[in-house]
Protein backbone atom coordinates (compact mmCIF):
# COMPACT_ATOMS: atom_id res chain seq x y z
CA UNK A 1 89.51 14.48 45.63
CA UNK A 2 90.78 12.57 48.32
CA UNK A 3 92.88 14.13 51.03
CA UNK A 4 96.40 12.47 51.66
CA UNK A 5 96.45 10.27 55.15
CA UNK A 6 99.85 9.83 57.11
CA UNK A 7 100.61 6.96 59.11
CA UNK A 8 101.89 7.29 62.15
CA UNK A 9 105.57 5.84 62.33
CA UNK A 10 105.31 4.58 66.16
CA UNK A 11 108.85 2.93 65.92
CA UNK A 12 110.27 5.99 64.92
CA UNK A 13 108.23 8.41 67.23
CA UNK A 14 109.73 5.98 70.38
CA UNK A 15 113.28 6.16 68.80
CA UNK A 16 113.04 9.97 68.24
CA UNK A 17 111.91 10.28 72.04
CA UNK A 18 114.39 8.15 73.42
CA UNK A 19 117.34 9.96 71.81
CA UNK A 20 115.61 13.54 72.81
CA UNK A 21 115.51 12.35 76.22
CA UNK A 22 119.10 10.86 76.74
CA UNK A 23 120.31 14.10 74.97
CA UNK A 24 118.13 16.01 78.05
CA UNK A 25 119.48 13.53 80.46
CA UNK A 26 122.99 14.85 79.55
CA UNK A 27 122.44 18.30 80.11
CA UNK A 28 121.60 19.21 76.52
CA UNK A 29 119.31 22.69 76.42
CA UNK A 30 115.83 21.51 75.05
CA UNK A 31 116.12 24.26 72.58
CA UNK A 32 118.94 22.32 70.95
CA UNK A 33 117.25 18.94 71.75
CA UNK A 34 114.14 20.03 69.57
CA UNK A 35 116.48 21.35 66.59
CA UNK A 36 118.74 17.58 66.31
CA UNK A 37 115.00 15.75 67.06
CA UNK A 38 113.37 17.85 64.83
CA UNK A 39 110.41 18.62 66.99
CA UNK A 40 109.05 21.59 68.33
CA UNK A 41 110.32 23.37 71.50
CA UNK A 42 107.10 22.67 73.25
CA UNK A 43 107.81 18.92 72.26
CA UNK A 44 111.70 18.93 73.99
CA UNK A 45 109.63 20.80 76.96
CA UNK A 46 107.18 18.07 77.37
CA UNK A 47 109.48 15.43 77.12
CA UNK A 48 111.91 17.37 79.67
CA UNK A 49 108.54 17.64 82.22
CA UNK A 50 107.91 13.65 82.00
CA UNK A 51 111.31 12.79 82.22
CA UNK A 52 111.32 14.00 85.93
CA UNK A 53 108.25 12.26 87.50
CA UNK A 54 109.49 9.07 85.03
CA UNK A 55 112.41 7.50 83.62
CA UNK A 56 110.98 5.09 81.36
CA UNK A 57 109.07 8.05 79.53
CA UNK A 58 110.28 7.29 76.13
CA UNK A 59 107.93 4.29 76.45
CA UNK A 60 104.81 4.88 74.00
CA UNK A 61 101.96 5.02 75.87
CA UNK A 62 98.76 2.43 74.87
CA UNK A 63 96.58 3.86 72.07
CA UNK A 64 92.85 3.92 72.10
CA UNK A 65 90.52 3.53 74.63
CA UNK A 66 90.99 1.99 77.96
CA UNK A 67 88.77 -0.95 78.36
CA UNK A 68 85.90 -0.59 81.18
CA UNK A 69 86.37 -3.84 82.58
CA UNK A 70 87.81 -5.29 85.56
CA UNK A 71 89.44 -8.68 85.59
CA UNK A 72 86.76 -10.66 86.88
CA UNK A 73 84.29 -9.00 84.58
CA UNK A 74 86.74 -10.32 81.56
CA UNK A 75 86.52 -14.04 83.20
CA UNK A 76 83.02 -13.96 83.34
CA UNK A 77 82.86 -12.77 79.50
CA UNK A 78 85.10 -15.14 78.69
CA UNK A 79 83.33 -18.24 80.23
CA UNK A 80 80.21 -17.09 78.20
CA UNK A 81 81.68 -16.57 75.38
């Protein structure tokens, strides 16, 4: 039987984090932030933590791997190629 596979909603996830973090912004409690976000408490904590060192936090960060190449290693591969 296979087992049931959720996509990720990125969109969404952003939207949800940019609300939750203009709600913190105001002065919200995170406590209530996680309850209208519907995310954990540990979520509205995290969010509260990045939101100090960065304002532009809501920002998804890249997925997957960071490549292992500089810029002039990607020229060189690319005059090969």
């Amino acid at each position: 039987m296979a087992t049931k596979r959720y996509k990720r909603d990125l969109k969404a996830m952003e939207q949800r984090r940019r609300r939750g973090m203009r709600m913190l912004k105001r002065g919200v409690a995170q406590a209530e932030v996680a309850r209208e976000c519907e995310v954990s408490r540990q979520t509205a904590s995290s969010w509260a933590r990045s939101l100090e060192s960065d304002p532009q936090a809501w920002r998804r960060k890249p997925l997957g791997r960071p490549g292992s190449m500089d810029a002039a290693q990607k020229r060189q591969l690319s005059k090969k190629l």
